[in-house]
Protein backbone atom coordinates (compact mmCIF):
# COMPACT_ATOMS: atom_id res chain seq x y z
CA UNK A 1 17.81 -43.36 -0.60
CA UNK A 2 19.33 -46.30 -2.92
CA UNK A 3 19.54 -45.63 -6.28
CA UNK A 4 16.70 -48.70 -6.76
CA UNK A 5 14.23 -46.79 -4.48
CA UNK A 6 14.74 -43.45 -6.53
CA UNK A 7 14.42 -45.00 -10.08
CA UNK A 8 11.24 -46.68 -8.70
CA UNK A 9 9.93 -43.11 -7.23
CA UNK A 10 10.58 -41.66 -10.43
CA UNK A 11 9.36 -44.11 -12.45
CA UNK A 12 6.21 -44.22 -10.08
CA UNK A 13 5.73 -40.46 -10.77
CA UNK A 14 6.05 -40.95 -14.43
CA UNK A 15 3.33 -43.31 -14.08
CA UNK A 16 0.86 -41.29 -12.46
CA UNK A 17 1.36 -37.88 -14.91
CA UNK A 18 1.32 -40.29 -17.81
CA UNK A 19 -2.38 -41.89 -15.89
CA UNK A 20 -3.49 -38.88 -15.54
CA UNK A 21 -2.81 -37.01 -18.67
CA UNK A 22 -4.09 -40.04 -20.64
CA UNK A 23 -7.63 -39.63 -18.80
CA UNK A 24 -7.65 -35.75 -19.66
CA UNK A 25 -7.20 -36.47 -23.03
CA UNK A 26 -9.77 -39.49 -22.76
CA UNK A 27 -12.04 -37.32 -20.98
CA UNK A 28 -11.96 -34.10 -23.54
CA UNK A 29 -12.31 -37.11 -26.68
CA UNK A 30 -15.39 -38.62 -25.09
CA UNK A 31 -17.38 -35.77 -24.22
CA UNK A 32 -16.46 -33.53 -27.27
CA UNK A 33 -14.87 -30.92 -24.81
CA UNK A 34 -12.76 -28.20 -25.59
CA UNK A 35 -9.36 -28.43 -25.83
CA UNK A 36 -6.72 -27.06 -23.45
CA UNK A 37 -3.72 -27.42 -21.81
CA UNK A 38 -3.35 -30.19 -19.71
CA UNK A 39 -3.94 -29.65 -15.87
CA UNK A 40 -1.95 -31.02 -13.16
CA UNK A 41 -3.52 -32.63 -10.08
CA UNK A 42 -5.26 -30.63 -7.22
CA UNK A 43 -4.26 -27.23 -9.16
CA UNK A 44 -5.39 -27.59 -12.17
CA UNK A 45 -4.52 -25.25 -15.04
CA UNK A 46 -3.23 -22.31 -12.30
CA UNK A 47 0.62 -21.91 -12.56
CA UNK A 48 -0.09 -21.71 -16.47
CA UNK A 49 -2.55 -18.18 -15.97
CA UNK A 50 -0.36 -15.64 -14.91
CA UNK A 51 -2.72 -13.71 -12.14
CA UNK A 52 -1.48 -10.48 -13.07
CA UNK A 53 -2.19 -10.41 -16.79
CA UNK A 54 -5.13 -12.88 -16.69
CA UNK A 55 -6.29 -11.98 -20.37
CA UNK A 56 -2.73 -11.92 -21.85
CA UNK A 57 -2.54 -15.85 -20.60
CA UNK A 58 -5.65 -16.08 -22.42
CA UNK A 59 -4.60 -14.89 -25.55
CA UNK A 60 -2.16 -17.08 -25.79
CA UNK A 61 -3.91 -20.20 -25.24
CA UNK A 62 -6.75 -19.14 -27.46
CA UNK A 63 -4.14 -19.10 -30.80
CA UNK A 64 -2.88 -22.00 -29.63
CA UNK A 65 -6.15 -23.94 -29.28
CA UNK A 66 -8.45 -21.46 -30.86
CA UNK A 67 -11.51 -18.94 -29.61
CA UNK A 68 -12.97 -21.72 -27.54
CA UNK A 69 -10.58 -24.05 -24.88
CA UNK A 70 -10.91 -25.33 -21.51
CA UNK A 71 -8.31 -24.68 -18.19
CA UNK A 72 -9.02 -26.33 -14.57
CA UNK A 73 -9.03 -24.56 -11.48
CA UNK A 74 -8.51 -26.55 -8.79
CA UNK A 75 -11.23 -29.25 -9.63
CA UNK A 76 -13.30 -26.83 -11.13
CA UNK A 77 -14.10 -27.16 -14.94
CA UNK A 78 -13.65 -23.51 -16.78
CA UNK A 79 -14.04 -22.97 -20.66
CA UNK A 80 -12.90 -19.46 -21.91
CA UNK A 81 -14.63 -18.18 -24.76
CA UNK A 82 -12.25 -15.22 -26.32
CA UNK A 83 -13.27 -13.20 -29.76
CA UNK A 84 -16.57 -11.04 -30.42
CA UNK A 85 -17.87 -13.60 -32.71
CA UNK A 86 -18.24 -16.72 -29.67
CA UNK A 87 -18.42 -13.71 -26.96
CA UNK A 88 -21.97 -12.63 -28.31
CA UNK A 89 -23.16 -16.22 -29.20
CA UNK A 90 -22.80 -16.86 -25.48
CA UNK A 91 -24.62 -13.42 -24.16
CA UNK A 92 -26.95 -13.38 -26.76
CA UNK A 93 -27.51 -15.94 -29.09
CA UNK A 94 -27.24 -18.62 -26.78
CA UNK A 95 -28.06 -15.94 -23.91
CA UNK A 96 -30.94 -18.61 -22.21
CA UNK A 97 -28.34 -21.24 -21.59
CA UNK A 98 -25.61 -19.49 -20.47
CA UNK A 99 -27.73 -16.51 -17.99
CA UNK A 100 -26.93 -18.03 -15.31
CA UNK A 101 -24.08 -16.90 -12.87
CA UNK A 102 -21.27 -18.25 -11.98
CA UNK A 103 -19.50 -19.20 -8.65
CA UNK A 104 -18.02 -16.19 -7.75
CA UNK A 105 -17.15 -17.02 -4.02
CA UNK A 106 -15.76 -13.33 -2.96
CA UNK A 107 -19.74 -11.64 -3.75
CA UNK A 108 -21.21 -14.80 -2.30
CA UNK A 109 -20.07 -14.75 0.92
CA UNK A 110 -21.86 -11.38 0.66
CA UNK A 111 -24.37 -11.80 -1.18
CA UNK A 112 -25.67 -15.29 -0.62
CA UNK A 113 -27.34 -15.83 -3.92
CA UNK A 114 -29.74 -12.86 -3.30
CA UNK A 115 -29.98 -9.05 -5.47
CA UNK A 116 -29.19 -8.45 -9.03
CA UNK A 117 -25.58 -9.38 -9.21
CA UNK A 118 -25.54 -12.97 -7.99
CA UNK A 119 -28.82 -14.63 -8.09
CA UNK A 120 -30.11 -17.30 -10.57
CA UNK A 121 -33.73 -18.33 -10.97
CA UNK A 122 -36.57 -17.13 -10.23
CA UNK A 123 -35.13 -15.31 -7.67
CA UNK A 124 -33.24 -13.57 -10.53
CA UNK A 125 -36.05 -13.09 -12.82
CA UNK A 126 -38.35 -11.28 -10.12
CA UNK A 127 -35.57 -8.85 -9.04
CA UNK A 128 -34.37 -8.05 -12.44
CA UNK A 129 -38.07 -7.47 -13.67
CA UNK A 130 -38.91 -5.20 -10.92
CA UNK A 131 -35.37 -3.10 -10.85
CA UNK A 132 -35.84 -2.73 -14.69
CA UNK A 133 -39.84 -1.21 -14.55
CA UNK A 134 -38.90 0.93 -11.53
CA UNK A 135 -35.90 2.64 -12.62
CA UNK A 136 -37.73 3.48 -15.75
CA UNK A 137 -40.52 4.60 -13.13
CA UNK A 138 -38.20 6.74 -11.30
CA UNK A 139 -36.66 8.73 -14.29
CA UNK A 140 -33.54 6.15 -15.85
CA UNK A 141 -33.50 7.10 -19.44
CA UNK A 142 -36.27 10.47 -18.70
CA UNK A 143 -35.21 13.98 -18.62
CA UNK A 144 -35.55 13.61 -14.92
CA UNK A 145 -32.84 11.90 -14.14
CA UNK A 146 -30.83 14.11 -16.77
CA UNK A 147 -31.50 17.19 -14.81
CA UNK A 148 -30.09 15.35 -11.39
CA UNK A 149 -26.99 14.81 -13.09
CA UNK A 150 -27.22 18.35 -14.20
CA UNK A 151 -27.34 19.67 -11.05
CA UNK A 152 -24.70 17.24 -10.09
CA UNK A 153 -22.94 18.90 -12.79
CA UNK A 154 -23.05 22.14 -11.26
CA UNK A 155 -21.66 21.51 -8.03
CA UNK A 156 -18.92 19.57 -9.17
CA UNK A 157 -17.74 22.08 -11.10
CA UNK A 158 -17.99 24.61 -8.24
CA UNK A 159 -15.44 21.95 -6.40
CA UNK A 160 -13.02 21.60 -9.03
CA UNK A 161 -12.87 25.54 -9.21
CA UNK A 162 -12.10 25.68 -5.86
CA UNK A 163 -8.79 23.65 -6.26
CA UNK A 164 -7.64 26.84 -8.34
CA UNK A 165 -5.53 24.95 -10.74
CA UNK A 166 -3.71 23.00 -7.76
CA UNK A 167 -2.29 20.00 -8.25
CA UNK A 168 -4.88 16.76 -6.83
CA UNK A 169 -6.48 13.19 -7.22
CA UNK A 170 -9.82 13.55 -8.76
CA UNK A 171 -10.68 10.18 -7.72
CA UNK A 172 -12.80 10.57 -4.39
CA UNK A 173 -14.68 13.64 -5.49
CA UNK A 174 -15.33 11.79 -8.71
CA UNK A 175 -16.63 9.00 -7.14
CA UNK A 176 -19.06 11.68 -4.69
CA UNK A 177 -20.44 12.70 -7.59
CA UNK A 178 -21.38 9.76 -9.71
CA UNK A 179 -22.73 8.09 -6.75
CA UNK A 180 -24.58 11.18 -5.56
CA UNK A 181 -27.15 9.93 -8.82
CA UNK A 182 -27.49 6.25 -8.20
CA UNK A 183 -28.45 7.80 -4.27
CA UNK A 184 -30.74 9.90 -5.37
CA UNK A 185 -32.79 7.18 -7.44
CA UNK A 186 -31.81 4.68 -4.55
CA UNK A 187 -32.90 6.65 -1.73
CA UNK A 188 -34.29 10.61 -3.43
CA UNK A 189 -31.52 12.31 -1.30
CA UNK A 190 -27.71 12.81 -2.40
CA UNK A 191 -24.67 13.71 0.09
CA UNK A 192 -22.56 16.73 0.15
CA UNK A 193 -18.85 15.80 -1.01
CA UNK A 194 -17.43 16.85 2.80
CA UNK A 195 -20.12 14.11 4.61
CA UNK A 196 -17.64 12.15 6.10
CA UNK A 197 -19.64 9.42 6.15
CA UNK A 198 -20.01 9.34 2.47
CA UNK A 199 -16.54 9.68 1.94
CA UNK A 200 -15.51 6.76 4.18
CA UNK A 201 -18.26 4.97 2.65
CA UNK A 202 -16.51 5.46 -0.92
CA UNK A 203 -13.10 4.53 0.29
CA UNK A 204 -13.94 1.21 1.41
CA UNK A 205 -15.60 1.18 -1.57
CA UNK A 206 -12.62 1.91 -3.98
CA UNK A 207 -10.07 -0.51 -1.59
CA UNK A 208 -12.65 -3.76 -2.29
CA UNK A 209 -12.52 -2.55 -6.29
CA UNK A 210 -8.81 -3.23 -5.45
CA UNK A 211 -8.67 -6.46 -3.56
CA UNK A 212 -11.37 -8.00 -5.84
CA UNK A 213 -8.57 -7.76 -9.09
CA UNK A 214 -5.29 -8.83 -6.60
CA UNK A 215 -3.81 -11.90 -6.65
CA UNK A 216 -5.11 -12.63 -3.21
CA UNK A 217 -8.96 -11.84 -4.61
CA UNK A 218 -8.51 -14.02 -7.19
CA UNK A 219 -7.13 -16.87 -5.53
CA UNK A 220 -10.02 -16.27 -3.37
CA UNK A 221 -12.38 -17.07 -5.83
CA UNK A 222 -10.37 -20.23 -7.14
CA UNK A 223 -9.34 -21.67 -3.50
CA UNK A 224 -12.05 -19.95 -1.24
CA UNK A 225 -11.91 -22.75 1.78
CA UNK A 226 -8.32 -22.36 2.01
CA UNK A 227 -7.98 -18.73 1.27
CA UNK A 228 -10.39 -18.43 4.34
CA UNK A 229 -7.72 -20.17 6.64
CA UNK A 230 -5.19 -18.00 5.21
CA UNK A 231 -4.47 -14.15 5.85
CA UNK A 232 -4.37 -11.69 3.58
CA UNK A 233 -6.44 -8.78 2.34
CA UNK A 234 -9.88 -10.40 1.06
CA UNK A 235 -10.36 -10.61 5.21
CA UNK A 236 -10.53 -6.45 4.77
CA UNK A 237 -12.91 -6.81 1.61
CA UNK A 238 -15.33 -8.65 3.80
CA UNK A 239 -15.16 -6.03 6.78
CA UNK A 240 -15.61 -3.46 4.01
CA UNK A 241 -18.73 -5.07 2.70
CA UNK A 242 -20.49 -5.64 6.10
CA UNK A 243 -19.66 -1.53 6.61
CA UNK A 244 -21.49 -0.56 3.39
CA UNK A 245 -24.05 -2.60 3.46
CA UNK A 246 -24.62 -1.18 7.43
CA UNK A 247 -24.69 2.23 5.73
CA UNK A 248 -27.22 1.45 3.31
CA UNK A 249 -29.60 -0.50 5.67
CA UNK A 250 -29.74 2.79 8.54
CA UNK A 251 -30.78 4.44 5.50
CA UNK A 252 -33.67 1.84 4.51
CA UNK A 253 -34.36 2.00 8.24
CA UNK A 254 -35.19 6.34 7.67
CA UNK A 255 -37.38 5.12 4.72
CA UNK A 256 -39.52 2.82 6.71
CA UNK A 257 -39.85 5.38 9.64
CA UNK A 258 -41.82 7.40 6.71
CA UNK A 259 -43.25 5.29 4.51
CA UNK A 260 -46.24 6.22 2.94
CA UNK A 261 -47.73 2.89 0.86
CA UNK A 262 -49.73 5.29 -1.59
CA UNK A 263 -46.93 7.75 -2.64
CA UNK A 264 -43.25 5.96 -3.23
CA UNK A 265 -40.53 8.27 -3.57
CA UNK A 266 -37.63 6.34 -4.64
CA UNK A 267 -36.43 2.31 -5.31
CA UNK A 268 -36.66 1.91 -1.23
CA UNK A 269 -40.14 3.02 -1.52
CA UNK A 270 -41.16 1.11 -3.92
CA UNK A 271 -39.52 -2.32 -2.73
CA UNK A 272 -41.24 -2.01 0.93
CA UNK A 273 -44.35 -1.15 -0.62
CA UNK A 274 -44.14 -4.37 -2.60
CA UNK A 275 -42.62 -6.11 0.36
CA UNK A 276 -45.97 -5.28 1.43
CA UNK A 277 -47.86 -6.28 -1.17
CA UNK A 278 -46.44 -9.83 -1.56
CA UNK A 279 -45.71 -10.51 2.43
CA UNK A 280 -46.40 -14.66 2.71
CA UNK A 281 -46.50 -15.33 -0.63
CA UNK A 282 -44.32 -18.60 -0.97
CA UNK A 283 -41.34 -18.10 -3.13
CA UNK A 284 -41.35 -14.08 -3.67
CA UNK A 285 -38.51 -12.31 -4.02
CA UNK A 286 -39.54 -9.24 -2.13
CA UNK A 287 -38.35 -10.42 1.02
CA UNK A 288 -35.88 -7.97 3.51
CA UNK A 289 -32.42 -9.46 2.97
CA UNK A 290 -33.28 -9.35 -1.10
CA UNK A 291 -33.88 -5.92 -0.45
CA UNK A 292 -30.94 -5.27 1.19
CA UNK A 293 -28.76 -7.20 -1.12
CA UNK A 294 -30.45 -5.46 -3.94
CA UNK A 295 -29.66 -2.19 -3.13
CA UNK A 296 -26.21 -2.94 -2.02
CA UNK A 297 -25.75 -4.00 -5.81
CA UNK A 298 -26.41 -1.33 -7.12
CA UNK A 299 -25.01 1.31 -5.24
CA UNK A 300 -22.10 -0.42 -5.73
CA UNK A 301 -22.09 -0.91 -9.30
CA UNK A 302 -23.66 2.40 -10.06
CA UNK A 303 -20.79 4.55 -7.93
CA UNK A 304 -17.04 2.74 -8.57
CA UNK A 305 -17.34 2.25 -11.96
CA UNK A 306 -18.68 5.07 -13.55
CA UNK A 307 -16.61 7.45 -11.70
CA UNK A 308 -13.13 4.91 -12.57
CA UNK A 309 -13.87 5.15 -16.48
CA UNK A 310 -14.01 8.99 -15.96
CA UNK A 311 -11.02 9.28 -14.13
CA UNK A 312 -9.83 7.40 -16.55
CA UNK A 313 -10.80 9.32 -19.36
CA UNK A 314 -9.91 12.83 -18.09
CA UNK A 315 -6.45 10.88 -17.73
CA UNK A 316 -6.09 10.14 -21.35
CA UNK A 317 -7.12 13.44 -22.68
CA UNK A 318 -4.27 14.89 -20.50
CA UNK A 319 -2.08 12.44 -22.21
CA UNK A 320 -3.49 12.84 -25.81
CA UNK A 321 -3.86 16.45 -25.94
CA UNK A 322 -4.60 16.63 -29.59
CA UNK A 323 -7.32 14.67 -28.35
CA UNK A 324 -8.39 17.04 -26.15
CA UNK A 325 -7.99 19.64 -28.05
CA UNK A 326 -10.29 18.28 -30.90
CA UNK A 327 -13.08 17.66 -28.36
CA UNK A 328 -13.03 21.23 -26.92
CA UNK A 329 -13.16 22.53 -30.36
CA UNK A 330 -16.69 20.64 -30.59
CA UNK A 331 -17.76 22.05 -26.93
CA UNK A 332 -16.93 25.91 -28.80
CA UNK A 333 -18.77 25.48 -31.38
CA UNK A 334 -22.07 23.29 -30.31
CA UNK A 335 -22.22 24.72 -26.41
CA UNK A 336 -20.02 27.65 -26.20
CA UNK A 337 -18.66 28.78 -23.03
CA UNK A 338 -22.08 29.05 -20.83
CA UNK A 339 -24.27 26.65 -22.15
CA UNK A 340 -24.87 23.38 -19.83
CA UNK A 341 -24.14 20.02 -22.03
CA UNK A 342 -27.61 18.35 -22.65
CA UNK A 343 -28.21 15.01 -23.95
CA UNK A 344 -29.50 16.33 -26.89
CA UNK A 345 -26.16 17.60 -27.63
CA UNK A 346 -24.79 13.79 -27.57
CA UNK A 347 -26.29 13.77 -31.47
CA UNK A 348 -24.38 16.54 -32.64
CA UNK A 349 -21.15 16.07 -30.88
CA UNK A 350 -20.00 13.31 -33.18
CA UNK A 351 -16.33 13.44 -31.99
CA UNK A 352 -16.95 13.65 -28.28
CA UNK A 353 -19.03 10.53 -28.39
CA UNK A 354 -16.21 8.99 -30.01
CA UNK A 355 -13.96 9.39 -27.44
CA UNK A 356 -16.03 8.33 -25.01
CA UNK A 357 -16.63 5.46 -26.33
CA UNK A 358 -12.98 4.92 -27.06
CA UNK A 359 -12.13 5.78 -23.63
CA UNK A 360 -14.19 2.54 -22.18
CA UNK A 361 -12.78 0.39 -24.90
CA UNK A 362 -9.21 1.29 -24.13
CA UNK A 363 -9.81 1.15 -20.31
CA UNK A 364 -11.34 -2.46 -20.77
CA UNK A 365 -12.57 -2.07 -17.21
CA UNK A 366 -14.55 -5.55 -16.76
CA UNK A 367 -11.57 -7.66 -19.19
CA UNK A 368 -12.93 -11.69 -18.21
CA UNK A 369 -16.58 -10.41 -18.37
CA UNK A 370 -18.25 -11.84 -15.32
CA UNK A 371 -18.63 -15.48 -14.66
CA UNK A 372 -21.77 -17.75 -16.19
CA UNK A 373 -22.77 -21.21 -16.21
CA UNK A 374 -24.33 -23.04 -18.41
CA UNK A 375 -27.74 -24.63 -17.62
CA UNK A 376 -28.01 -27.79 -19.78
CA UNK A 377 -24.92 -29.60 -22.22
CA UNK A 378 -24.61 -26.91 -24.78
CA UNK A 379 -22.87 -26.89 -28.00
CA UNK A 380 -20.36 -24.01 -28.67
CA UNK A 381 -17.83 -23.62 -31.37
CA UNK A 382 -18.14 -27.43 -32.39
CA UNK A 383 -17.51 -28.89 -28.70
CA UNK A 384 -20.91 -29.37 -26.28
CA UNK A 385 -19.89 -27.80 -23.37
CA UNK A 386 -21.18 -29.48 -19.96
CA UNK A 387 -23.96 -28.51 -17.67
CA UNK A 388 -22.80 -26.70 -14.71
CA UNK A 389 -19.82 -25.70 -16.29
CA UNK A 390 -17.89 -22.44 -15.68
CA UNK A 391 -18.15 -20.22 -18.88
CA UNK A 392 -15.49 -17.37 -18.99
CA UNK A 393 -16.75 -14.65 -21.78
CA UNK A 394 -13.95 -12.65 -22.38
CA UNK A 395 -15.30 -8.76 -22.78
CA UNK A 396 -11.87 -7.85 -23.47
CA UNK A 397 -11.36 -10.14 -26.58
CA UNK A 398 -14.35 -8.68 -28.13
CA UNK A 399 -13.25 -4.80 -27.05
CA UNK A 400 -9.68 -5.53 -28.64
CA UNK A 401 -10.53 -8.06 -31.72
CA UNK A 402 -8.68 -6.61 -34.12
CA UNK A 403 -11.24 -8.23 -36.84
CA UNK A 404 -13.65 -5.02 -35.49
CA UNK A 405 -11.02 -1.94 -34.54
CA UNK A 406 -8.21 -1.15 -36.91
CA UNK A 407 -5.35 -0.14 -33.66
CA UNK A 408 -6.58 -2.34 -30.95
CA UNK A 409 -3.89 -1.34 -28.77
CA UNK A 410 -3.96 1.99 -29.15
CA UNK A 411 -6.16 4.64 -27.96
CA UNK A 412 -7.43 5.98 -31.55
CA UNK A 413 -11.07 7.68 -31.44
CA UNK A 414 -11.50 6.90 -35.39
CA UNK A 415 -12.19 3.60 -34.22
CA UNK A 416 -16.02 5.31 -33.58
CA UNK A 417 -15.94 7.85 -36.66
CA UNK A 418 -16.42 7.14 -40.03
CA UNK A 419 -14.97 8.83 -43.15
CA UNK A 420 -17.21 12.02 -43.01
CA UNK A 421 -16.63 12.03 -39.02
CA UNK A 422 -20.04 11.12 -38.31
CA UNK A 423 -20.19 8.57 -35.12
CA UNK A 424 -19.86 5.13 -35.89
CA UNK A 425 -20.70 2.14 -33.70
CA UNK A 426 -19.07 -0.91 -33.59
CA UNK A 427 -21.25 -4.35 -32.32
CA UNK A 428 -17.94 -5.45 -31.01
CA UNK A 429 -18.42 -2.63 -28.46
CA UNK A 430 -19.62 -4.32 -24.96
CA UNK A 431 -18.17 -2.68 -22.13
CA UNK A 432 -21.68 -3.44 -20.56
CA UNK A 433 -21.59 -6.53 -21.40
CA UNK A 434 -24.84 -7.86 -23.43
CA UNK A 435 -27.64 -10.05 -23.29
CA UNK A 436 -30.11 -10.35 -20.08
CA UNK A 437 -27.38 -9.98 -17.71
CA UNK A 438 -25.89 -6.62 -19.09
CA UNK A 439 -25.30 -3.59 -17.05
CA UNK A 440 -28.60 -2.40 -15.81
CA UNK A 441 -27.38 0.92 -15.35
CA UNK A 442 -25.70 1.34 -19.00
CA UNK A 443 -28.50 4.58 -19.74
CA UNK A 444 -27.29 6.12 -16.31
CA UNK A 445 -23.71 5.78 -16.88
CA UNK A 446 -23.68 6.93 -20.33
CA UNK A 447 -25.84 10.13 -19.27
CA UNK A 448 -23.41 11.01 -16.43
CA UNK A 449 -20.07 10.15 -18.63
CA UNK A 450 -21.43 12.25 -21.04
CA UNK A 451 -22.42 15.43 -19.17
CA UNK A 452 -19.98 15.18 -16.66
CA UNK A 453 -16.65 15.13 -19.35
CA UNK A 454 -18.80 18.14 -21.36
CA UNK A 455 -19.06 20.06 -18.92
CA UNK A 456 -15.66 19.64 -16.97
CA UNK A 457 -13.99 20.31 -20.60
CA UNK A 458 -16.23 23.45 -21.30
CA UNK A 459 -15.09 25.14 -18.11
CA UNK A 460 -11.64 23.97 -17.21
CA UNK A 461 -7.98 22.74 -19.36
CA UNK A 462 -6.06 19.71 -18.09
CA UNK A 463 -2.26 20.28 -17.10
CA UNK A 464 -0.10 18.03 -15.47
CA UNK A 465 1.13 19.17 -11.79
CA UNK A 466 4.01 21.50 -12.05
CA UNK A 467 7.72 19.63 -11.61
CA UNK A 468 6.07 16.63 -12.32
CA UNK A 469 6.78 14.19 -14.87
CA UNK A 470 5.07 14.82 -18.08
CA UNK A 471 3.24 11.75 -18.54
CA UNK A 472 1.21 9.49 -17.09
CA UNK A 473 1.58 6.01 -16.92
CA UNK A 474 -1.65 4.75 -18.32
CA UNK A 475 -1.47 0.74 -17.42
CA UNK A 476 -3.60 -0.63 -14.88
CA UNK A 477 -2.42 -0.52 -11.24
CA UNK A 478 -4.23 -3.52 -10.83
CA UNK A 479 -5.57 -6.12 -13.48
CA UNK A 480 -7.62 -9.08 -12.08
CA UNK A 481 -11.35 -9.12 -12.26
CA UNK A 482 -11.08 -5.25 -13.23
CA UNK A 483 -9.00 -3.31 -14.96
CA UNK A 484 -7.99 -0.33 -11.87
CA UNK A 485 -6.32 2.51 -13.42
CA UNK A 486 -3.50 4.36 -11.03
CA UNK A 487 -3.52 7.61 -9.19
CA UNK A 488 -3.23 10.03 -10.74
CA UNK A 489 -2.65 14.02 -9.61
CA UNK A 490 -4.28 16.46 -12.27
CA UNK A 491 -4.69 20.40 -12.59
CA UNK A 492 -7.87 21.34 -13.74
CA UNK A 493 -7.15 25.23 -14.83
CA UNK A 494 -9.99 27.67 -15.95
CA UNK A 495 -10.13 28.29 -19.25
């Protein structure tokens, strides 16, 4: 090329980034937008947000352009919203504007805007309203559904005594167990931890937990017509998906077979009976495929994370052990060694509940919080943020502000006790999120981390495997959409 044609290609291309960061900045003036970094063309803001460390990239930006700032991706508009103090004024305060989801292309292609998880609208309201009075129907939050994970309880603990000490991963029979309880309100039948089945059931389960939070689920969810076109593992989480929901549908199909109108035994029941109720009614939500995508919901959030902030947990007691110690101590003298843990116990067990609750702080399993949109031009933080745009609320800003826990990088249970070690709660504490979208299952889960780490403590001490190295490395295999903790081999040893 002459040296006159390359001066005027660079000079052309000087041009165009000058254009088009002058209309950015134009653009973010006239419409009082947040500020951000400026985007480049096509891609956005996406060579700036480092895929692996998502939240650390967000960090940064926020000090630099403070707790509310804008990012493209792609051509899609995105404003992060990173501190407790904006986090809750979007869930809550603001909750009506913001309650609807996001695009979240990798559950939509699943989900089609139907169930709990992904639907806006009415369709959203109905579902939600019904899920919420028939749960509490079918024991959530009742001693009934206490005394399921009870006897949940008991067999899990007759597993983990059968590894005599030995060296394993926790992680499927975990898993077994916590979803043996949303199963049993799902469907009033659990599975026995060798059902094949079950078990390849769960590991699909666990692998799409991992895709969703790699680089190639996340690009998914940024680039999904090209990432479509393109190999790569989100191909398996779709397979995966299509296998579980199969499995849950065979077992709507047993429910049907016996269906008595008059006498509902579980959610399944009680959907086809209003199925029923509402069929040709214009506009209901009680229609098959809601069903279907409403109990695929949540089986799947009621099983993989509960049973990942457990694993989790028993993980850092085995690294804290003074920890551990301290928590056992309680177990002795509230419980003993026979006693089954209660829930009544939770009131009196000051410390354990503090390290619970630290334990799903530290893990910071959900860190972005899941997407939202906002309904109508909204302000926020001084700057009216745009109908239809994508709202990021950063969960894991709020679970490590240090303006609400002392050590937020630290695993440090004092962050829940106060100076007579009574339990102390923090409103910065929103692992379930908050607002109309939190975690419908937040009673369940607590119940079942509760009993579950009681009673496992009460019977058995944590060693690391013999030859081994003596600690664990505690940092997410995986950090994306979810924080995924790594395998880890532990010794559960009677006490």
């Amino acid at each position: 090329m002459e040296p006159v044609g390359t001066i005027t290609v660079v000079l052309l291309l000087i041009l165009v980034a000058t254009t088009i960061v002058a209309r950015w900045k134009k653009e973010q003036r006239s419409q009082n937008y947040p500020p951000g970094p400026p985007a480049l063309p096509l891609i956005g803001n996406l060579l700036q947000v480092r895929a692996a460390d998502t939240c650390k990239t967000f960090r940064k930006l926020s000090e630099k352009y403070g707790p509310v700032f804008s990012l493209r991706f792609g051509s899609e508009r995105v404003v992060v919203v990173f501190g407790y103090e904006v986090v809750r004024e979007v869930l809550v305060n603001r909750g009506d504007e913001f309650t609807d989801r996001g695009r979240f292309p990798l559950a939509e292609k699943s989900n089609k805007d139907l169930g709990i998880f992904m639907s806006n609208g009415e369709m959203w309201t109905q579902t939600r309203r019904f899920t919420l009075t028939t749960l509490r129907d079918f024991g959530m939050g009742k001693r009934s559904v206490e005394e399921q994970v009870q006897e949940e309880t008991a067999m899990l603990l007759q597993e983990l005594e059968r590894t005599k000490g030995r060296p394993f991963d926790p992680a499927m029979l975990l898993s077994a167990a916590v979803g043996n309880a949303i199963c049993r309100i799902l469907f009033g039948e659990r599975f026995g931890y060798d059902d094949e089945e079950y078990r390849h059931v769960l590991r699909r389960l666990a692998e799409n937990f991992q895709v969703e939070s790699s680089i190639a689920g996340q690009l998914y969810n940024i680039l999904p017509g090209l990432m479509d076109r393109l190999p790569g593992p989100h191909h398996t989480l779709f397979r995966n998906n299509s296998f579980i929901q199969d499995f849950l549908a065979k077992k709507v199909a047993e429910h049907e077979a016996t269906l008595d109108l008059a006498a509902p035994r579980d959610f399944v029941d009680a959907f086809l009976r209003r199925m029923e109720q509402e069929k040709g009614k214009p506009g209901t939500a009680f229609r098959r495929d809601n069903m279907q995508t409403t109990v695929f919901d949540m089986f799947v959030a009621g099983t993989e994370s509960t049973s990942i902030t457990l694993r989790y947990c028993l993980m850092l007691l085995l690294e804290h052990p003074e920890v551990a110690g301290k928590v056992q101590e309680e177990i002795e003298r509230v419980l003993g060694r026979e006693r089954p843990p209660t829930l009544r116990d939770r009131g009196v067990m000051p410390y354990t509940e503090a390290v619970l609750h630290e334990a799903q702080r530290y893990l910071d399993l959900v860190p972005l919080g899941f997407i939202r949109t906002v309904k109508r031009d909204t302000p926020l933080g001084g700057f009216t943020i745009p109908k239809g745009c994508t709202i990021y609320p950063v969960l894991s800003s709020a679970l490590r502000d240090p303006r609400h826990f002392e050590n937020p990088e630290a695993f440090d249970p004092r962050h829940f006790l106060d100076e007579k070690g009574g339990f102390k709660r923090s409103e910065a504490f929103l692992p379930f999120s908050a607002g109309k979208r939190m975690c419908l299952g937040e009673s369940l889960a607590r119940t079942q981390l509760f009993l579950f780490l009681t009673a496992i403590l009460q019977r058995f001490q944590l060693r690391h495997p013999p030859g081994r190295p003596p600690r664990l490395d505690l940092r997410p295999q995986v950090s994306g959409i979810m924080n995924i903790p790594r395998p880890a081999q532990l010794c559960f040893c009677p006490r």
